[in-house]
Protein backbone atom coordinates (compact mmCIF):
# COMPACT_ATOMS: atom_id res chain seq x y z
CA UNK A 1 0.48 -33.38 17.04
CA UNK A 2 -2.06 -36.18 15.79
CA UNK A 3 -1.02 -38.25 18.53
CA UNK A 4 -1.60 -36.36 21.04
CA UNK A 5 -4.91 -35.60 19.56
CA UNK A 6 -5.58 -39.27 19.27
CA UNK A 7 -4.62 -39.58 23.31
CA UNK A 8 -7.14 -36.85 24.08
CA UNK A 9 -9.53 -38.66 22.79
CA UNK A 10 -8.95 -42.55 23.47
CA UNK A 11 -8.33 -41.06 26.85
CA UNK A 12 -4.83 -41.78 28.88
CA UNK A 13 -3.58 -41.84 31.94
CA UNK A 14 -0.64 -41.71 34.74
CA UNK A 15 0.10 -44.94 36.56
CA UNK A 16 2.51 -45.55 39.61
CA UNK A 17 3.81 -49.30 39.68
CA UNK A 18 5.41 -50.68 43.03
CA UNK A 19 6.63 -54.02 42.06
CA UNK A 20 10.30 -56.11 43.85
CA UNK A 21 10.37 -56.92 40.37
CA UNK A 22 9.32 -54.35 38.05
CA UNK A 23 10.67 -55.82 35.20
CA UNK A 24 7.97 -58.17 35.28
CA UNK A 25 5.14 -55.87 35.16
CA UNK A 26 7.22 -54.68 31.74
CA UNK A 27 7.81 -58.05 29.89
CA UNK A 28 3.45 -58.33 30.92
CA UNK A 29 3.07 -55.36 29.09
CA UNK A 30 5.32 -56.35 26.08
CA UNK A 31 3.46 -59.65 25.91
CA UNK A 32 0.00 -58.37 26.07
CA UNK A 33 1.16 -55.73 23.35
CA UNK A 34 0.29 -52.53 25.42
CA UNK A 35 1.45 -49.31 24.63
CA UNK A 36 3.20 -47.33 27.53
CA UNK A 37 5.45 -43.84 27.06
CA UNK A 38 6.90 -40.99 29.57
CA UNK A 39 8.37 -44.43 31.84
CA UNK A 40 9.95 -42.62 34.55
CA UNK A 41 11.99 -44.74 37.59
CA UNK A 42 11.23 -43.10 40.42
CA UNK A 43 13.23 -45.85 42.54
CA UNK A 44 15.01 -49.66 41.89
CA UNK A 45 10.99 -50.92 42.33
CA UNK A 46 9.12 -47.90 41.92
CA UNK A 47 8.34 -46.01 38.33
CA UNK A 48 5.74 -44.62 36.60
CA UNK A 49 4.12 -44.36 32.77
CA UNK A 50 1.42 -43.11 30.88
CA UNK A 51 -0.96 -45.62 29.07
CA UNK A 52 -4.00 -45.19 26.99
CA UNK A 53 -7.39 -45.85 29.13
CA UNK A 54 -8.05 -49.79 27.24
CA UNK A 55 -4.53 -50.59 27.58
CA UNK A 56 -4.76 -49.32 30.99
CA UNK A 57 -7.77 -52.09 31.93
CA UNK A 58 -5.87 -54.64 30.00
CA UNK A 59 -2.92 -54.37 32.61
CA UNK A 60 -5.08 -53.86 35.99
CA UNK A 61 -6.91 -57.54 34.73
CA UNK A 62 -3.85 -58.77 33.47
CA UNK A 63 -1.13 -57.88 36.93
CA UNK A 64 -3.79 -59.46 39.45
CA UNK A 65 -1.82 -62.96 39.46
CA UNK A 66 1.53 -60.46 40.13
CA UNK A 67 2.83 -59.16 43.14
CA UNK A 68 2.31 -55.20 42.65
CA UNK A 69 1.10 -52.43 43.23
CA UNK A 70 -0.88 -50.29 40.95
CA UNK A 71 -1.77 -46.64 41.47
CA UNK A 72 -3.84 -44.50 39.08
CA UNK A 73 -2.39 -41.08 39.50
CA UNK A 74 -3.73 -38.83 36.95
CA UNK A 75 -7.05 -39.22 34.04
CA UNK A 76 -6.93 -37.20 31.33
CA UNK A 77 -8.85 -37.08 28.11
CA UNK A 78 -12.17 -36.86 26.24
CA UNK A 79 -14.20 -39.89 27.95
CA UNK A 80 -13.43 -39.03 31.39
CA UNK A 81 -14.18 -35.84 30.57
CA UNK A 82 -17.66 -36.96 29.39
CA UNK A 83 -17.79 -39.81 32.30
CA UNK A 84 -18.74 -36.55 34.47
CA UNK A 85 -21.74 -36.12 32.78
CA UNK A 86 -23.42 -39.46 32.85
CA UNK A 87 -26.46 -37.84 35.00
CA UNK A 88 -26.45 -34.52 33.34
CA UNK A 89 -28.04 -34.60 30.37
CA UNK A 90 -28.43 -31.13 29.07
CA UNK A 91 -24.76 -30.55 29.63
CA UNK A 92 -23.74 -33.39 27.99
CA UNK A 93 -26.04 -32.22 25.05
CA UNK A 94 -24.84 -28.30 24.83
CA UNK A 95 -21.52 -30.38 24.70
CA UNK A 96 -22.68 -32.74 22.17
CA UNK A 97 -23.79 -29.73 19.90
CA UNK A 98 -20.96 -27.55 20.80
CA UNK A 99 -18.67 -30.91 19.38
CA UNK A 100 -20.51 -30.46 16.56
CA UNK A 101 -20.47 -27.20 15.64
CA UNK A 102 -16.28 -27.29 16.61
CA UNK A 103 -16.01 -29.64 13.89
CA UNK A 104 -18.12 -28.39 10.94
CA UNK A 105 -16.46 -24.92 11.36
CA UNK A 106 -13.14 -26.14 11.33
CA UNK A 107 -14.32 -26.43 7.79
CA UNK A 108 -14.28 -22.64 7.29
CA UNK A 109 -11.51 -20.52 7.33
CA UNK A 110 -11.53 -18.34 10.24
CA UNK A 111 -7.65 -17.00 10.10
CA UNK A 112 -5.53 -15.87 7.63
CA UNK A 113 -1.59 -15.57 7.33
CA UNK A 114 0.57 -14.19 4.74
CA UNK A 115 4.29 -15.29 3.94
CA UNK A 116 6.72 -13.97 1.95
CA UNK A 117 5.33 -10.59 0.79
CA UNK A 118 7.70 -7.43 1.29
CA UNK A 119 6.84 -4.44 -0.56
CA UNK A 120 3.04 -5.28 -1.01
CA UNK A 121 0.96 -4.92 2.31
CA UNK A 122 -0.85 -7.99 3.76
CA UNK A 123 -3.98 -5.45 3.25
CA UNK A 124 -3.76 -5.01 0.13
CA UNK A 125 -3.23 -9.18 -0.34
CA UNK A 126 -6.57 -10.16 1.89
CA UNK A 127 -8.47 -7.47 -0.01
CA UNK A 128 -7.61 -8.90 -3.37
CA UNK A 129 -8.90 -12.12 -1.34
CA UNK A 130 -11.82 -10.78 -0.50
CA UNK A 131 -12.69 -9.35 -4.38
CA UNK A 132 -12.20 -13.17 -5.30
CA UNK A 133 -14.84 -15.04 -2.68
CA UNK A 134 -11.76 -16.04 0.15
CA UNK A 135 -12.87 -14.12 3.01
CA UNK A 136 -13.43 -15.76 6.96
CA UNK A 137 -16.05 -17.40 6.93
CA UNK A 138 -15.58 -19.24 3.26
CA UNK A 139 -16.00 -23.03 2.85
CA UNK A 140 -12.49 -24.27 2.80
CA UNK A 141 -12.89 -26.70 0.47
CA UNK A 142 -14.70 -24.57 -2.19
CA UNK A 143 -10.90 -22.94 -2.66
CA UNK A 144 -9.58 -23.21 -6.11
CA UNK A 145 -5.80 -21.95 -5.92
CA UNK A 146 -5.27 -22.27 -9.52
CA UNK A 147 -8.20 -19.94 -10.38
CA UNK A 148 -7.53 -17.36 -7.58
CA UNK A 149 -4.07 -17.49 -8.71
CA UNK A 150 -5.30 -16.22 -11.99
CA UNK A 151 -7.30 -13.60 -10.84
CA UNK A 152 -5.21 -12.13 -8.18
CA UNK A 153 -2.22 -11.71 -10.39
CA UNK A 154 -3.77 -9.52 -12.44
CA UNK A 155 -5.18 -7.60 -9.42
CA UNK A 156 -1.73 -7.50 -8.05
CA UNK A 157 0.79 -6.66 -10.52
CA UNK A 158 3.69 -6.34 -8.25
CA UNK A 159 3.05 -10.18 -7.56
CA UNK A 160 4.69 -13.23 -9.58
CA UNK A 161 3.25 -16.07 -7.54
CA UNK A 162 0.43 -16.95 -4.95
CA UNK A 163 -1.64 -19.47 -3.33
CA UNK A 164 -3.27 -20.58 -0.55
CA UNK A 165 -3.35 -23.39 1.63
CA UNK A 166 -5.95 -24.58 3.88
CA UNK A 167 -5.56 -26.66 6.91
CA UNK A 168 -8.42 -26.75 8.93
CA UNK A 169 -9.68 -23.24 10.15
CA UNK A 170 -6.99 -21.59 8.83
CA UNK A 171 -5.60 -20.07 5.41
CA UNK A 172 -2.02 -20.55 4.77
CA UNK A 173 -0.83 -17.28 2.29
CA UNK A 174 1.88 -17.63 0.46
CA UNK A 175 3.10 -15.04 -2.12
CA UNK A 176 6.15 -14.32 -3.94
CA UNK A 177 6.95 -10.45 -5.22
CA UNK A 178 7.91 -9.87 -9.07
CA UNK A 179 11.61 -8.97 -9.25
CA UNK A 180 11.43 -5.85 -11.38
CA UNK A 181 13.51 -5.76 -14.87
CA UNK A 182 16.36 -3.51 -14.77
CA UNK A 183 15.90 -0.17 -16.28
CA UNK A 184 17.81 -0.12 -20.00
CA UNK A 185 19.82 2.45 -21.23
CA UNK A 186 19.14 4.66 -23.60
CA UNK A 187 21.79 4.61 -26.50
CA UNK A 188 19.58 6.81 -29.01
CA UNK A 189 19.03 9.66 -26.37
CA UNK A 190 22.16 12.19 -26.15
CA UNK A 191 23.08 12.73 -21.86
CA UNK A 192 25.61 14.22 -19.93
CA UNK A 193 27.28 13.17 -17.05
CA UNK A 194 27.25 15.64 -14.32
CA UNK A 195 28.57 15.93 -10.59
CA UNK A 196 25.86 15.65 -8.12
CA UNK A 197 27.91 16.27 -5.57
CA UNK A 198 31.42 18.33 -5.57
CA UNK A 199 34.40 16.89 -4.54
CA UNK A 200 37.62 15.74 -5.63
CA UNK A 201 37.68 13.36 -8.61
CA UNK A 202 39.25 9.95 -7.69
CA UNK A 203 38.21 7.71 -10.67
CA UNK A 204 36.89 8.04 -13.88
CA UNK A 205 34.91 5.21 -15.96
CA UNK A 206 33.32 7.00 -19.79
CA UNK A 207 31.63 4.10 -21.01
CA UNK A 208 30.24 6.48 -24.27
CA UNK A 209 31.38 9.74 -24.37
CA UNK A 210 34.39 11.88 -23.62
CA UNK A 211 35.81 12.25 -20.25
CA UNK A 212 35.75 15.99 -19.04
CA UNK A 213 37.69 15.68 -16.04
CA UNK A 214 40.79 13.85 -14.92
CA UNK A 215 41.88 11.80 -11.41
CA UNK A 216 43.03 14.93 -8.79
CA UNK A 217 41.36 17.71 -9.72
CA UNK A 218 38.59 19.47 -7.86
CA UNK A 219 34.28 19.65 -9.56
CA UNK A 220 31.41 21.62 -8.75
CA UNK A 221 27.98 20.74 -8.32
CA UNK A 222 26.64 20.19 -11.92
CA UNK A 223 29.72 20.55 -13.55
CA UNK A 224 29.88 17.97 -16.68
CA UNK A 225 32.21 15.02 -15.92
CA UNK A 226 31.62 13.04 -19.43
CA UNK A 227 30.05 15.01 -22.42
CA UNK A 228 27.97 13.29 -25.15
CA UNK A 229 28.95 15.72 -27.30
CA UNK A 230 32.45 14.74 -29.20
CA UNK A 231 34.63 16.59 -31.55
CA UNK A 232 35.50 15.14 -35.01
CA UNK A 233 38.07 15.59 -37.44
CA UNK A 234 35.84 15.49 -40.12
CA UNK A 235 32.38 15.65 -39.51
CA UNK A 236 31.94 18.35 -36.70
CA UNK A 237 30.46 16.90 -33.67
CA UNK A 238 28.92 14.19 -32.82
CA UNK A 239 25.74 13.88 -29.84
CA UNK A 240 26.61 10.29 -28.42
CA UNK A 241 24.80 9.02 -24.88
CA UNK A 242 27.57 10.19 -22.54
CA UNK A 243 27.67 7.01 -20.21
CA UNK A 244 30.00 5.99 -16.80
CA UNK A 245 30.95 6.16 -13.55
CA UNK A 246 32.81 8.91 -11.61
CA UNK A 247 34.40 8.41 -7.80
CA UNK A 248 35.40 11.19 -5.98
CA UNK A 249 36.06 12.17 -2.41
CA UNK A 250 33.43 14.82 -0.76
CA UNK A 251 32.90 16.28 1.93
CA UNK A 252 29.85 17.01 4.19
CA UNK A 253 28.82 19.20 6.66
CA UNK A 254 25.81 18.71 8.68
CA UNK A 255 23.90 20.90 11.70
CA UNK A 256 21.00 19.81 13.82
CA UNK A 257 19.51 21.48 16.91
CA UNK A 258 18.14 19.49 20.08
CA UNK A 259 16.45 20.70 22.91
CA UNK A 260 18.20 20.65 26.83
CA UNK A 261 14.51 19.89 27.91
CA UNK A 262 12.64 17.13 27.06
CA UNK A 263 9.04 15.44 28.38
CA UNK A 264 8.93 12.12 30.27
CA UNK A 265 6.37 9.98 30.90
CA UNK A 266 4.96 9.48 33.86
CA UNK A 267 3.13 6.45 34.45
CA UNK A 268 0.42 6.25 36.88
CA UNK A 269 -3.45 4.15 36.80
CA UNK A 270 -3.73 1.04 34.75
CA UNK A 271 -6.65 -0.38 32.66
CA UNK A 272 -7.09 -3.45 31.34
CA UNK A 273 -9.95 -5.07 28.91
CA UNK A 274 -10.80 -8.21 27.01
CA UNK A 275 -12.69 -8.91 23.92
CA UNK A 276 -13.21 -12.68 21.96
CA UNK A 277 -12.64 -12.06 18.22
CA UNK A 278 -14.59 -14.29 16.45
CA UNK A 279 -14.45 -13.87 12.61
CA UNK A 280 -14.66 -10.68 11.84
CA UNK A 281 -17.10 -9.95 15.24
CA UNK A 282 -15.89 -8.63 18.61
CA UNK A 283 -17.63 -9.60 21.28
CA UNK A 284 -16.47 -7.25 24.18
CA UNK A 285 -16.02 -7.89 28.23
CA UNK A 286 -16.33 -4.20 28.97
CA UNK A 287 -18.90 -1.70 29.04
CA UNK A 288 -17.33 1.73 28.46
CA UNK A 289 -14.55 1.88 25.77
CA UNK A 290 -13.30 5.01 26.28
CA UNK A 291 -9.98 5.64 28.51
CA UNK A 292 -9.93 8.27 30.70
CA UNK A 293 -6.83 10.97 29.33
CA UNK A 294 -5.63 11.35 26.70
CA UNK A 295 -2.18 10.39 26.95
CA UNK A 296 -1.83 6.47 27.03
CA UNK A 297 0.58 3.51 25.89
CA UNK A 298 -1.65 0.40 24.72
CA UNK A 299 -0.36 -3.11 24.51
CA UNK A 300 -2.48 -5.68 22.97
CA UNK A 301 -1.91 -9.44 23.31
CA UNK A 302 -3.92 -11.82 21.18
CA UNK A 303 -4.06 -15.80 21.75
CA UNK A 304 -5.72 -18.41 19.85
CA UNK A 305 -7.76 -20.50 21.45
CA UNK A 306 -7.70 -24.28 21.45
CA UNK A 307 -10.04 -27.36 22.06
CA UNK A 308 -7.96 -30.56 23.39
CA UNK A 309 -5.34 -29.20 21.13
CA UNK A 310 -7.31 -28.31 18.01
CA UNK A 311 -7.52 -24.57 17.16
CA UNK A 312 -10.70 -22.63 17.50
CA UNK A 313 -12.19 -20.13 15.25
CA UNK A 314 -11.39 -17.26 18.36
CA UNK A 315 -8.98 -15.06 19.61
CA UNK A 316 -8.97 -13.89 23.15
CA UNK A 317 -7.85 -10.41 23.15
CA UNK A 318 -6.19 -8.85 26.25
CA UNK A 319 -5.55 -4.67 25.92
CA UNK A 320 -3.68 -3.24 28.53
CA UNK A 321 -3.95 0.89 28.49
CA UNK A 322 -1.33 2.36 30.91
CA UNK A 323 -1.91 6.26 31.60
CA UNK A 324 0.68 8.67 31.78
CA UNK A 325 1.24 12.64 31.84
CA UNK A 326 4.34 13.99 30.79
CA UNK A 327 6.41 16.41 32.69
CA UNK A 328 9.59 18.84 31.66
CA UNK A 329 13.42 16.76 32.47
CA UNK A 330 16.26 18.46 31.82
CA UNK A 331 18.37 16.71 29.57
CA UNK A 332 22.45 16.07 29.33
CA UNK A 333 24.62 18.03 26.81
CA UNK A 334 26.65 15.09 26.75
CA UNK A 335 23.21 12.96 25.74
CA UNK A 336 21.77 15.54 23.35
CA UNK A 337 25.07 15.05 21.89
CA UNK A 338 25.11 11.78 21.26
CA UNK A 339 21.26 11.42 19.80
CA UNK A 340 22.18 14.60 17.56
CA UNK A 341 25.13 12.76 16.06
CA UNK A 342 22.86 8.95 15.88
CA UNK A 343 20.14 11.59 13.94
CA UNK A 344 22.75 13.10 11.67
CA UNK A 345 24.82 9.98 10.93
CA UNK A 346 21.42 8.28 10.14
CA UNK A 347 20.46 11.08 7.44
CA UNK A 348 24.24 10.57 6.31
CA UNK A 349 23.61 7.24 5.60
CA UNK A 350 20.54 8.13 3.87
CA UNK A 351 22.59 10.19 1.00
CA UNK A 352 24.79 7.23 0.24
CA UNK A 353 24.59 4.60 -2.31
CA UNK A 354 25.54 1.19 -2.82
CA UNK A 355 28.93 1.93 -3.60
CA UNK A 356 29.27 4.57 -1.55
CA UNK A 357 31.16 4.43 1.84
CA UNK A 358 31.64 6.79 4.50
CA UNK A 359 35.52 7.34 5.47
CA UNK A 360 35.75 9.25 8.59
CA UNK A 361 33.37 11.59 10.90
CA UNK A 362 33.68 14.02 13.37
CA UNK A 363 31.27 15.24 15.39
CA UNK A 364 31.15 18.70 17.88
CA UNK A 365 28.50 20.90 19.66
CA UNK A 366 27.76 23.97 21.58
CA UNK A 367 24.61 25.85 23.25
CA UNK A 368 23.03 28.35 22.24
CA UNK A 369 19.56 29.83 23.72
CA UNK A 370 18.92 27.08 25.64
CA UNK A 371 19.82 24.37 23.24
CA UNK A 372 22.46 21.89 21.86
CA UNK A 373 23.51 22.19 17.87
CA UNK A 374 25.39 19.53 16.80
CA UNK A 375 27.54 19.54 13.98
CA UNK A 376 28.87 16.79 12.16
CA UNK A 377 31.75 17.01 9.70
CA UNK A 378 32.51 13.80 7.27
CA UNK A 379 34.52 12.66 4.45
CA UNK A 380 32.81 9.92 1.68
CA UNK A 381 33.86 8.12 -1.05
CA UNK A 382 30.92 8.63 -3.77
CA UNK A 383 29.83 7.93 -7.01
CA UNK A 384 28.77 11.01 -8.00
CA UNK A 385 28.31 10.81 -11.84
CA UNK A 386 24.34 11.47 -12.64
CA UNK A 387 23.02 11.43 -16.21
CA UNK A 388 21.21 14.48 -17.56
CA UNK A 389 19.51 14.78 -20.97
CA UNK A 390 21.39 17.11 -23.60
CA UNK A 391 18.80 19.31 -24.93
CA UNK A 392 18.81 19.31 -29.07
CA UNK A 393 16.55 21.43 -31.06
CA UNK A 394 14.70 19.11 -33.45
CA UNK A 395 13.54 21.58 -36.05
CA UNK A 396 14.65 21.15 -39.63
């Protein structure tokens, strides 16, 4: 990247040799120490290569005593660019200033991204920014990451590390997310463990407690599984934290109901508008900014802009608005079907845990009054052990 910035602005360009022996015009350049790159041999005494503009005047003094050819194809760069304004001298200085003011605000931070966060939102990240004097438009070198770091953890509990990294106009973020503490359990505080779920008892794990149930018989929902209450010999009862793990099989049963009609889109006029973000101001290309209907699917493309490769404090936006109405389509038992039993296997999915499994589905459907209700029957493999408090009365 820094050399091709450096090329830009040394200037280079494209030359054609046409040499019997082009190896000559090679071993010139190796002696006179010029630079050359992107050689390309076009024929056995024909090729071509890039060169920067000095090194290119070197070699056009230098191959006069040789018998070639030398073509200038292409000039690209910052001084030709400039060359073309030798007689114009207020473009030359609106370019001058606009030079200048391209490199004192790639001082300021004009963009921000945001790596690494998950569960807190990159708003709520840039607004804890903001609280703490990094907002576009801030000096980039007035940044202090040790002292924002400071400041924003507090802000942001869920957040165990942060900083920010400036390189030129923009504001690297980069976060990492606290790993909550697992919850302890309870020893002191008498539970039960109850079925959430009925079905028929696989496996039973009573870490604390006494086991209620055994492998092959059938629960209820809420029936107790491992009581923290526990008969004595001597002393009566004892109120322990019933504690564990039970697997069982169940057994679900699920309806939905889809309609046989449906609305489709139907796509007809296209608008299209363009705006230049600049900082937090949009400067817009378009006079009226309201769409005409009300129904419309908007795709918005942003792209950074660039100077001779360096990135500019803008964004051209592009916002494409295309118009549609929506009409009644009848719609295929056989593909209600299969979105009613993607819907109900999703919410199936939902009820299971992380060492739950699903072993087998099966899925049906018939109409009624003009629509589809899909059924689908499955057997799981569950843990369905939950731990409910044993209520104690605590007066003398």
């Amino acid at each position: 990247m820094l050399e091709k910035i450096v090329n830009q602005l040394q200037g280079k360009v494209r030359v054609r040799v046409v040499s019997g022996f082009p190896e000559r015009i090679l071993n010139l350049c190796g002696a006179q120490k010029l630079s050359f790159w992107n050689l390309r041999w076009e024929s056995p005494t024909e090729f071509t290569c890039e060169l920067s503009r000095q090194d290119w005047y070197r070699l056009r003094r230098a191959a006069k005593k040789l018998d070639c050819t030398l073509t200038l194809e292409k000039k690209a760069g910052v001084p030709f660019f400039l060359g073309r304004f030798r007689r114009r001298h207020v473009l030359l200085a609106g370019l001058c200033l606009c030079g200048a003011l391209l490199f004192f605000g790639s001082f300021f931070i004009w963009d921000f991204t945001i790596e690494g966060n998950d569960t807190v939102s990159d708003e709520e990240i840039l607004r804890a920014l903001q609280e703490n004097g990094i907002t576009i438009g801030t000096f980039g070198f007035s940044v202090d990451a040790e002292d924002l770091r400071n400041h924003v953890l507090l802000e942001i509990p869920e957040l165990s590390w942060i900083t920010v990294n400036v390189s030129g106009c923009q504001a690297h973020v980069q976060v990492r997310e606290r790993i909550p503490a697992p919850e302890l359990a309870n020893k002191r505080k008498p539970t039960n463990v109850v079925a959430a779920q009925a079905g028929l008892i696989l496996k039973v794990q009573a870490l604390d407690g006494q086991a209620m149930v055994l492998p092959g018989t059938t629960v209820e929902k809420g029936q107790i599984l491992i009581s923290g209450v526990v008969d004595t010999d001597t002393k009566g009862a004892r109120i322990l934290a019933g504690m564990g793990k039970v697997y069982a099989r169940t057994w679900y049963r699920l309806t939905t109901t889809l309609p046989l009609t449906e609305e489709k889109k139907v796509y007809g006029r296209e608008e299209t508008k363009y705006a230049l973000d600049f900082g937090t101001t949009r400067i817009k290309f378009y006079r009226n900014s309201s769409i005409e209907g009300k129904n419309y699917d908007k795709i918005t493309t942003r792209r950074r802009l660039t100077f001779f490769g360096i990135p500019l404090p803008a964004i051209w936006v592009r916002e494409n608005y295309h118009i549609y109405v929506t009409e009644p389509v009848s719609v295929q038992p056989a593909e209600a079907e299969a979105k009613g039993k993607r819907i109900l296997a999703e919410y199936l999915n939902s009820q299971m845990g992380e060492e739950d499994s699903v072993s087998s589905t099966l899925c049906s459907s018939r109409q009624k009054d003009g629509a589809l209700v899909v059924t689908l029957t499955a057997e799981c493999k569950q843990q369905i052990g939950k731990t409910v408090d044993i209520l104690t009365d605590t007066k003398d």
